[in-house]
C-alpha atoms as a PDB file:
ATOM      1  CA  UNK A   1     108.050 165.286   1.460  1.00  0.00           C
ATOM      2  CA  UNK A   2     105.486 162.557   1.987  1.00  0.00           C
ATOM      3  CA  UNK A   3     104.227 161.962   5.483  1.00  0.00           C
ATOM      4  CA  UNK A   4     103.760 158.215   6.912  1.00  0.00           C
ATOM      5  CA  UNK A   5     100.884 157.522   9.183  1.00  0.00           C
ATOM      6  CA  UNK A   6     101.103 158.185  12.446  1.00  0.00           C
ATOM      7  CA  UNK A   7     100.701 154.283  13.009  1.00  0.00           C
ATOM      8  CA  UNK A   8     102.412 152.894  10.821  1.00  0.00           C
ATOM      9  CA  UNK A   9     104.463 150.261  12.861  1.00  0.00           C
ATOM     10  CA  UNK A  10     108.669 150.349  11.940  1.00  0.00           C
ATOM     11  CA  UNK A  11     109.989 147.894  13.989  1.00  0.00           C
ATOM     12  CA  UNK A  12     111.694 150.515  16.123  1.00  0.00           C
ATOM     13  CA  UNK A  13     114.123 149.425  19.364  1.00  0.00           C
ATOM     14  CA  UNK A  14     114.559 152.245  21.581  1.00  0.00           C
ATOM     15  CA  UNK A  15     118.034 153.479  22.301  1.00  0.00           C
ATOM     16  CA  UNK A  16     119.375 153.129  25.753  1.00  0.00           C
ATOM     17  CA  UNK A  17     118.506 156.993  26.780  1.00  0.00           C
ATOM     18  CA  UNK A  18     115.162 156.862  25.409  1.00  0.00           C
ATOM     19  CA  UNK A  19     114.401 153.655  27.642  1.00  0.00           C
ATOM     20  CA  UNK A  20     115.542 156.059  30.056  1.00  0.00           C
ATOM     21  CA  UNK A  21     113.327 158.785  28.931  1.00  0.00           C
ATOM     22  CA  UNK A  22     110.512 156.638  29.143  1.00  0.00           C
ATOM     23  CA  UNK A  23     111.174 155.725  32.937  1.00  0.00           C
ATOM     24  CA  UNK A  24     111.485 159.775  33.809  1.00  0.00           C
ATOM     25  CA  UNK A  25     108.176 160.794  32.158  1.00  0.00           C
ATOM     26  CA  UNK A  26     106.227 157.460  33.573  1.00  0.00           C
ATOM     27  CA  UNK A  27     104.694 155.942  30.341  1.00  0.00           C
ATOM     28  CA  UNK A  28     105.765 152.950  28.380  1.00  0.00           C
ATOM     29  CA  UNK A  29     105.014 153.366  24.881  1.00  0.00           C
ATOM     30  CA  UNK A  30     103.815 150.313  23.195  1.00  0.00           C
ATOM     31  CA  UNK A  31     104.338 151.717  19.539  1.00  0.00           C
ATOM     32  CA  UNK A  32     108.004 152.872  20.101  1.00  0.00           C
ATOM     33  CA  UNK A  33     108.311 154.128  16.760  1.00  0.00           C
ATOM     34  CA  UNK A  34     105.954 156.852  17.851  1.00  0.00           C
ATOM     35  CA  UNK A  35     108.282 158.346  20.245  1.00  0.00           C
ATOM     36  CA  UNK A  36     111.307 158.199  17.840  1.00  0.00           C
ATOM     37  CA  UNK A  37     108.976 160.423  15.861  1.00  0.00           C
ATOM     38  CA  UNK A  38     108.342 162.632  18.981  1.00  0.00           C
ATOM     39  CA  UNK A  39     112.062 163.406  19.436  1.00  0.00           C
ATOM     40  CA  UNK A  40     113.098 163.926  15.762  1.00  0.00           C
ATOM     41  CA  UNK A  41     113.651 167.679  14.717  1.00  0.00           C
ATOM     42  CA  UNK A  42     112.743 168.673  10.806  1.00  0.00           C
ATOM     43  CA  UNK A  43     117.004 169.143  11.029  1.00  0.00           C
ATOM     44  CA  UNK A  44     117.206 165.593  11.411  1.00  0.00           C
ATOM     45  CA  UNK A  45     114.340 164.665   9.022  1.00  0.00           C
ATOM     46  CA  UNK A  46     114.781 162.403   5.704  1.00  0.00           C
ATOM     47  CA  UNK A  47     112.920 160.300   3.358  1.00  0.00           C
ATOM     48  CA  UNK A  48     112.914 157.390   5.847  1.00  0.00           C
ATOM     49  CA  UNK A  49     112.444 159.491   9.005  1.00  0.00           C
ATOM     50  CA  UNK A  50     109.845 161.904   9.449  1.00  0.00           C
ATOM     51  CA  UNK A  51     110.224 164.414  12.230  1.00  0.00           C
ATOM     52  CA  UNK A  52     107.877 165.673  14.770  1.00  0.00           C
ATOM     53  CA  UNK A  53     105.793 169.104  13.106  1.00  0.00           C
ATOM     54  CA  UNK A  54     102.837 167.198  12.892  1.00  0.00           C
ATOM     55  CA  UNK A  55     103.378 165.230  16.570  1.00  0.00           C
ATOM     56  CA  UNK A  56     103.200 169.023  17.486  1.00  0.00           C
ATOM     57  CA  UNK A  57     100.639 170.142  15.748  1.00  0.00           C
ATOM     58  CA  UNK A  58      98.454 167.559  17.049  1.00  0.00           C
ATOM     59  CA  UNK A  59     100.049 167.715  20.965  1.00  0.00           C
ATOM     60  CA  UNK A  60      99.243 171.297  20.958  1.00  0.00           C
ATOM     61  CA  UNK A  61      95.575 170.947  20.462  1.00  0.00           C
ATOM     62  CA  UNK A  62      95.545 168.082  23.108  1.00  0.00           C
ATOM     63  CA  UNK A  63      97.352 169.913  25.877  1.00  0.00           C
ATOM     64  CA  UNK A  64      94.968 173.046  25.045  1.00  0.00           C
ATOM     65  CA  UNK A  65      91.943 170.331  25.965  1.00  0.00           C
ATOM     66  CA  UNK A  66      93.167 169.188  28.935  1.00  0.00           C
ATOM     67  CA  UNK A  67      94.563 172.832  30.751  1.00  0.00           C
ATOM     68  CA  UNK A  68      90.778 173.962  29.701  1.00  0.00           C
ATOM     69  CA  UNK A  69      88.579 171.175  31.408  1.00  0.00           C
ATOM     70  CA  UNK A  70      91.658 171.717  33.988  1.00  0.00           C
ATOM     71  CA  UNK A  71      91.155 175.106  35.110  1.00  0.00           C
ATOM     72  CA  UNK A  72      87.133 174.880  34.415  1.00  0.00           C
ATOM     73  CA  UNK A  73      87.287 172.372  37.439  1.00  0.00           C
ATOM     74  CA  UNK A  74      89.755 174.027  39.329  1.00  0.00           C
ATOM     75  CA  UNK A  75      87.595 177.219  39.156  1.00  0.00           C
ATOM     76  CA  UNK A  76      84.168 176.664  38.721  1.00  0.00           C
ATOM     77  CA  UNK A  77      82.869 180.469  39.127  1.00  0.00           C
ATOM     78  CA  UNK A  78      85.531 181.582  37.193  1.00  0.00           C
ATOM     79  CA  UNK A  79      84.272 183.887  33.687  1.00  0.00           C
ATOM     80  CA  UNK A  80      85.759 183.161  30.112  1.00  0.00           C
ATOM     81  CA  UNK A  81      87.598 186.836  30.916  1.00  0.00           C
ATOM     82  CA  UNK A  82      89.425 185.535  33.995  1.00  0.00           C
ATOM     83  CA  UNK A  83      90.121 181.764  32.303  1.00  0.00           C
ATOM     84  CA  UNK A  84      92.059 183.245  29.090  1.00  0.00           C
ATOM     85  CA  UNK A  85      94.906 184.406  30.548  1.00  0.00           C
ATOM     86  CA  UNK A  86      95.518 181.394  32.833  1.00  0.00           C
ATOM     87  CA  UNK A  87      95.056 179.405  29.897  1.00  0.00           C
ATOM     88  CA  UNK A  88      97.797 181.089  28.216  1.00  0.00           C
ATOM     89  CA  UNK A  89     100.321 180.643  31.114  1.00  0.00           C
ATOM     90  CA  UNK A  90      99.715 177.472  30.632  1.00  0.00           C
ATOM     91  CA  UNK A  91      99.741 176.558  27.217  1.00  0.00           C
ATOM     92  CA  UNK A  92     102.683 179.257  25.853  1.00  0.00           C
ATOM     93  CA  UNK A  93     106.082 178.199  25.040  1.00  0.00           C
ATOM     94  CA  UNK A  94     108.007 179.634  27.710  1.00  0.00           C
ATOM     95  CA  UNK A  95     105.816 176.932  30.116  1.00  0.00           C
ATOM     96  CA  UNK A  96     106.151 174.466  27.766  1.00  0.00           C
ATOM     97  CA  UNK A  97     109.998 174.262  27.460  1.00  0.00           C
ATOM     98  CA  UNK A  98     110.441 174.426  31.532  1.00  0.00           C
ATOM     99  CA  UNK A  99     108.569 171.534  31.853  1.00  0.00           C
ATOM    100  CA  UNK A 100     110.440 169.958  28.586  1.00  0.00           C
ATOM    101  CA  UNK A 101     113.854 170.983  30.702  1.00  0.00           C
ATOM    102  CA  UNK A 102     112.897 169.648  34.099  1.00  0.00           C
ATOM    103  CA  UNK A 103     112.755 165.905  32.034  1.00  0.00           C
ATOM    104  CA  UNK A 104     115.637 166.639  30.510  1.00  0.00           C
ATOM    105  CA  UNK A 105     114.066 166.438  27.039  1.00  0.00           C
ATOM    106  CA  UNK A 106     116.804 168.133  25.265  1.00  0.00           C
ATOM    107  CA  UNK A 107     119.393 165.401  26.141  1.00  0.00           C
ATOM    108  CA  UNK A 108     117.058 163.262  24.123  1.00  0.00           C
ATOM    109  CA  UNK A 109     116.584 165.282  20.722  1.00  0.00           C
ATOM    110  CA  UNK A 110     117.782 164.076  17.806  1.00  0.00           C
ATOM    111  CA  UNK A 111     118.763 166.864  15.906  1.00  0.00           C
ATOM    112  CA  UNK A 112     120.800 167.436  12.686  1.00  0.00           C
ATOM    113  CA  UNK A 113     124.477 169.120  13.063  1.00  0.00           C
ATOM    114  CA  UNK A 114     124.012 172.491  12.647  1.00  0.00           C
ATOM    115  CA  UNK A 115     120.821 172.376  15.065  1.00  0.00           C
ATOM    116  CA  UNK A 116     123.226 170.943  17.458  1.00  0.00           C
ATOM    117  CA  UNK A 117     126.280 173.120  17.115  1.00  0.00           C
ATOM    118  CA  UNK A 118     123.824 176.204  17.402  1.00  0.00           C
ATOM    119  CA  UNK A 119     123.088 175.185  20.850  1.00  0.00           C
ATOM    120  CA  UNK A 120     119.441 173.789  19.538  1.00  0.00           C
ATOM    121  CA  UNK A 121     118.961 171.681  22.789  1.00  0.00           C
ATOM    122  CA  UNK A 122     118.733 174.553  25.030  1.00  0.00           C
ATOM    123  CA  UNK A 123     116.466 176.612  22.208  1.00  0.00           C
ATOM    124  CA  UNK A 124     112.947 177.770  24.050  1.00  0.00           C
ATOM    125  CA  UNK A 125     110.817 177.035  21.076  1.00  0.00           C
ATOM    126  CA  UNK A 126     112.671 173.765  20.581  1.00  0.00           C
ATOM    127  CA  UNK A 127     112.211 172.289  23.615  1.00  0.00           C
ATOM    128  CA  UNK A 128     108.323 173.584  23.570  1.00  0.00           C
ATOM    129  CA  UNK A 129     107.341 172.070  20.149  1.00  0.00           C
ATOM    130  CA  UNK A 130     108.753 168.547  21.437  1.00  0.00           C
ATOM    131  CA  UNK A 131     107.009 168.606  24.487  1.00  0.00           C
ATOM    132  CA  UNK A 132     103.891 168.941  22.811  1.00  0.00           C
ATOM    133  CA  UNK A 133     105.132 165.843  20.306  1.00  0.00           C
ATOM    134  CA  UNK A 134     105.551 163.966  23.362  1.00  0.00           C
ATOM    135  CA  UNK A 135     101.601 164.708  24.578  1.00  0.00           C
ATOM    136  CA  UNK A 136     100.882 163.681  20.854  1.00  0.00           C
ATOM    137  CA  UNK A 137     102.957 160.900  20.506  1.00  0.00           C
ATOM    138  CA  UNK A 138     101.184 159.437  24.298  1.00  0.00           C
ATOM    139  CA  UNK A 139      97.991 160.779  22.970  1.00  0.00           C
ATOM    140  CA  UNK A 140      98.341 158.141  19.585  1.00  0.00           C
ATOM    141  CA  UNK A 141     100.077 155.510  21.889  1.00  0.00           C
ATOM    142  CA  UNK A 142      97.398 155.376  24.822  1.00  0.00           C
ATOM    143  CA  UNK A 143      94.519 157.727  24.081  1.00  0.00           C
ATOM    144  CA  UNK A 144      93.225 160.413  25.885  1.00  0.00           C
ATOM    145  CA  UNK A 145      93.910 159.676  29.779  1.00  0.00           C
ATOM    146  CA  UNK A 146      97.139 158.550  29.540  1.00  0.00           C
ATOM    147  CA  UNK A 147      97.981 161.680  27.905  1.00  0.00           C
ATOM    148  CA  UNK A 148      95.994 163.806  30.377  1.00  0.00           C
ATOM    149  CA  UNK A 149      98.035 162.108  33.548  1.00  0.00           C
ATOM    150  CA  UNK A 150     101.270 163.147  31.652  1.00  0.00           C
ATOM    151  CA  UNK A 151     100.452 166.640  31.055  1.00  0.00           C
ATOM    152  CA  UNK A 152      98.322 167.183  35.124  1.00  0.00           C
ATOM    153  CA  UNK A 153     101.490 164.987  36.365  1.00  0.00           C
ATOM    154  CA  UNK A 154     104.505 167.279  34.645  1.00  0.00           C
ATOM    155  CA  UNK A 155     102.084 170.412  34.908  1.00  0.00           C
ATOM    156  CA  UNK A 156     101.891 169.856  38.643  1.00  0.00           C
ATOM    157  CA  UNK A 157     101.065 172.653  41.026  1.00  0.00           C
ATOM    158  CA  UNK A 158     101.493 175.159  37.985  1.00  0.00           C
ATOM    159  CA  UNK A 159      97.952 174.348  37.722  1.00  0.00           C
ATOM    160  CA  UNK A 160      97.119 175.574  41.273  1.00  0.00           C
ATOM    161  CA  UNK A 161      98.832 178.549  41.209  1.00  0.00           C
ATOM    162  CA  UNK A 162      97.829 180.094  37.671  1.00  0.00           C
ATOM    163  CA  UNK A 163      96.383 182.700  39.127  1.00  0.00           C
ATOM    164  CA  UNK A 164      98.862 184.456  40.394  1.00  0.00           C
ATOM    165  CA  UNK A 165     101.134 183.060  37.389  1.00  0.00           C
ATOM    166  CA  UNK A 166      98.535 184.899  34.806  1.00  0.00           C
ATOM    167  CA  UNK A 167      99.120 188.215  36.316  1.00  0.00           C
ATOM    168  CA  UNK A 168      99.900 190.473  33.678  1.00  0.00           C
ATOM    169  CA  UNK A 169     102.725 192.245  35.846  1.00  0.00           C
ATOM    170  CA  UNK A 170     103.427 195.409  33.178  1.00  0.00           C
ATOM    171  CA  UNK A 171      99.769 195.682  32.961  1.00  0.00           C
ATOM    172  CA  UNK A 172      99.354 195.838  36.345  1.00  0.00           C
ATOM    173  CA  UNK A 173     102.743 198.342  36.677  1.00  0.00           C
ATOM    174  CA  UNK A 174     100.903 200.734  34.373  1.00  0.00           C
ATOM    175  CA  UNK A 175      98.046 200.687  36.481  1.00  0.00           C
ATOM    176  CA  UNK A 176      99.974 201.391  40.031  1.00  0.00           C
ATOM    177  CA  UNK A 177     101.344 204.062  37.671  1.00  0.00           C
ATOM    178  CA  UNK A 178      98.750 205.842  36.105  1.00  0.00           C
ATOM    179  CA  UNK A 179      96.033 205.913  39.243  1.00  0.00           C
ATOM    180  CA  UNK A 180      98.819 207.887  40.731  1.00  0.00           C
ATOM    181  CA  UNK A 181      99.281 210.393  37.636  1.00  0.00           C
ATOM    182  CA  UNK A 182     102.819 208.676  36.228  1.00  0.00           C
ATOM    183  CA  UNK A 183     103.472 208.111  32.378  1.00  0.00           C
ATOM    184  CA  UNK A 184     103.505 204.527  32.072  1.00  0.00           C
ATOM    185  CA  UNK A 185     107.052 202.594  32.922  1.00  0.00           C
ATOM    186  CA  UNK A 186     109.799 202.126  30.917  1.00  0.00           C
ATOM    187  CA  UNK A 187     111.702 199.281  30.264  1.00  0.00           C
ATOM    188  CA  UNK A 188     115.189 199.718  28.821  1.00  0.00           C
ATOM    189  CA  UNK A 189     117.747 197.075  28.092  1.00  0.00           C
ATOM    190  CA  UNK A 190     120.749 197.465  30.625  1.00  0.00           C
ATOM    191  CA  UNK A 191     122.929 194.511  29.204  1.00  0.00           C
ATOM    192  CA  UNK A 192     122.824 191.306  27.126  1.00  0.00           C
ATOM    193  CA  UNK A 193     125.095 188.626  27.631  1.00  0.00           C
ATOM    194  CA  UNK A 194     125.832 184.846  26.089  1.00  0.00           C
ATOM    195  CA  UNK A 195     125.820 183.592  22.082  1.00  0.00           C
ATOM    196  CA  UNK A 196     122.591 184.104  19.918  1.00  0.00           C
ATOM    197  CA  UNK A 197     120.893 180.788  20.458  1.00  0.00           C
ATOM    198  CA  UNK A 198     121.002 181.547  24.316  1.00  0.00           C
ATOM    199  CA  UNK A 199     121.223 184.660  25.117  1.00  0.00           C
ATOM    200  CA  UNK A 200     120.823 186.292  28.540  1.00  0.00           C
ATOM    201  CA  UNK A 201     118.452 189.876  28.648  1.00  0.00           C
ATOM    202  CA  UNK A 202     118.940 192.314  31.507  1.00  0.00           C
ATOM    203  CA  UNK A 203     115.692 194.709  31.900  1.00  0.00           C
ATOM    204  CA  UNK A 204     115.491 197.608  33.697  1.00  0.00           C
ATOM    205  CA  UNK A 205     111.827 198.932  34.357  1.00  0.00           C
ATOM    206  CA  UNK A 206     111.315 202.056  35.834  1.00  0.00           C
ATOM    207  CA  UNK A 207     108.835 204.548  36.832  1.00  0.00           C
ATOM    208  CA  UNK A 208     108.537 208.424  36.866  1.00  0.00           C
ATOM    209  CA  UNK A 209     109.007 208.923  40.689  1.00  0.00           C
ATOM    210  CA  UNK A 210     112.764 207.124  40.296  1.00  0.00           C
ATOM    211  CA  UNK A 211     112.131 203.942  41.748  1.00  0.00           C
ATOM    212  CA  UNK A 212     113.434 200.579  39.319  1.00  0.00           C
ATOM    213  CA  UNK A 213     113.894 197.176  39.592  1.00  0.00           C
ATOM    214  CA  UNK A 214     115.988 194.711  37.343  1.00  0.00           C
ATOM    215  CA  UNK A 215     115.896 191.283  36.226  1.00  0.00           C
ATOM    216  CA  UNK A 216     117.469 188.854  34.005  1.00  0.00           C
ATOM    217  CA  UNK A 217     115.937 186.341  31.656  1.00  0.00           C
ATOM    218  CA  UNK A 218     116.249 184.324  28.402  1.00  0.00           C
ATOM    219  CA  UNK A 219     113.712 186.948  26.728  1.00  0.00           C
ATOM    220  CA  UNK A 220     112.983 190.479  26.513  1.00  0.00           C
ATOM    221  CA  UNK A 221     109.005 189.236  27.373  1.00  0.00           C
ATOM    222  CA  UNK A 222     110.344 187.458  30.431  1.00  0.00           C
ATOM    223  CA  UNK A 223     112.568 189.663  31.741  1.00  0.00           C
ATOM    224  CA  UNK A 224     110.422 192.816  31.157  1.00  0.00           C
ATOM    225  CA  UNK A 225     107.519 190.845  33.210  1.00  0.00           C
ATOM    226  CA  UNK A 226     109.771 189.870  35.889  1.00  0.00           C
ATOM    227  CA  UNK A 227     111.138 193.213  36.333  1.00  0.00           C
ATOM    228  CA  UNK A 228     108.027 194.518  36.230  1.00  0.00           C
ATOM    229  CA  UNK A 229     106.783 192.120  39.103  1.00  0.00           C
ATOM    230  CA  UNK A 230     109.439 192.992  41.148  1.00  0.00           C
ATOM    231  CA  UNK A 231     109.069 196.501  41.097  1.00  0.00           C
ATOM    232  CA  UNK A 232     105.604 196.465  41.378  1.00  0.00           C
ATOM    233  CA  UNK A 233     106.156 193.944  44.486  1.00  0.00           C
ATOM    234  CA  UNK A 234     108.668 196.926  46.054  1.00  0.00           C
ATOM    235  CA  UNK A 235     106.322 199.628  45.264  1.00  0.00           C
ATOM    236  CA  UNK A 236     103.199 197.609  47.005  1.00  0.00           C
ATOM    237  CA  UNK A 237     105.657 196.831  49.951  1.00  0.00           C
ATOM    238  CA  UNK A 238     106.630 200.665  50.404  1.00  0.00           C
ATOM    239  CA  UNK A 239     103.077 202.419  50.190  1.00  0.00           C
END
């Protein structure tokens, strides 16, 4: 299917909860139809509507820009080696869709029925791909800075405290582990729990000498790190 330009003008009014949205993420777009764009799904997509894949596309590469001049100020000593990972905390999905549900993007999506009735507001990578539409669509709006105090703004102290954030905590388990002579942990799936578009992981990890720790999250990868982080947290704590 075709794709419009980005600013090509449609005449768009804003719904009542996108008004709304615009008051909870502090920018008033002046090319409304942009942010239509941002909040339409591929599901929802038609010859007359495009959807937001290439808002995305574009958002992504912007939010990359600003987290990297970001953290190169925040950390001026810091080497290439030590910026990666923070970068990635940052930048991944997992990031991206907290900050998407703590402005209650989902409420917002338009999305077509199945997408809906498969729970597609909640979905992780969902809510991540419109955030980044949103940074786009502000990005095509405003330019750069406006798009820059969105992202620092709705980032907030995440920035700060990358550090600690872009611990590797079952990379760092391993290593408690193997300077003491243990096989590396194991992490083994104890329960899961909800439908498939949201469901609920229960990791246990645990090392040779019988201590474990468990933790729940919306992904194997998250709840295998947090488990990880609070065993290795209970291991520092004991020795």
């Amino acid at each position: 299917m075709a794709q419009r330009p980005f600013f090509q003008s449609d005449q768009v009014k804003l719904s009542a909860d996108l008004k709304a949205f615009e008051g909870r993420i502090g920018y008033k777009f002046a090319k409304p139809e942009l942010l239509n764009r941002a909040v339409t799904h591929a599901s929802m997509s038609s010859a007359n509507r495009d959807d937001n894949q290439r808002l995305e596309f574009l958002g992504d590469r912007v939010l990359g820009l600003v987290m990297a001049e970001a953290l190169l100020a925040l950390d001026p000593g810091a080497t290439e080696g030590q910026l990666a990972p923070r970068f990635n905390a940052l930048v991944r999905k997992e990031t991206c869709a907290d900050v998407a549900r703590e402005i209650d993007m989902g409420a917002v999506l338009k999305l077509g029925r199945s997408e809906m009735l498969s729970g597609g507001r909640r979905k992780q990578a969902l809510l991540g791909d419109a955030i980044e539409a949103i940074i786009a669509a502000i990005y095509l709006d405003g330019g750069l800075e406006p798009a820059k105090d969105f992202i620092l703004r709705q980032w907030g102290d995440r920035v700060k405290t990358v550090k600690q954030d872009a611990r590797d905590a079952k990379t760092a388990l391993q290593e408690w582990a193997q300077a003491r002579g243990y096989p590396p942990p194991s992490y083994v799936q104890t329960d899961r729990q909800g439908p498939d578009h949201a469901p609920v992981f229960t990791i246990s990890a645990r090392i040779e000498n019988g201590e474990q720790a468990v933790a729940t999250a919306p992904s194997k990868r998250q709840a295998e790190q947090a488990a990880a982080k609070t065993l290795l947290a209970q291991l520092e704590k004991n020795s």
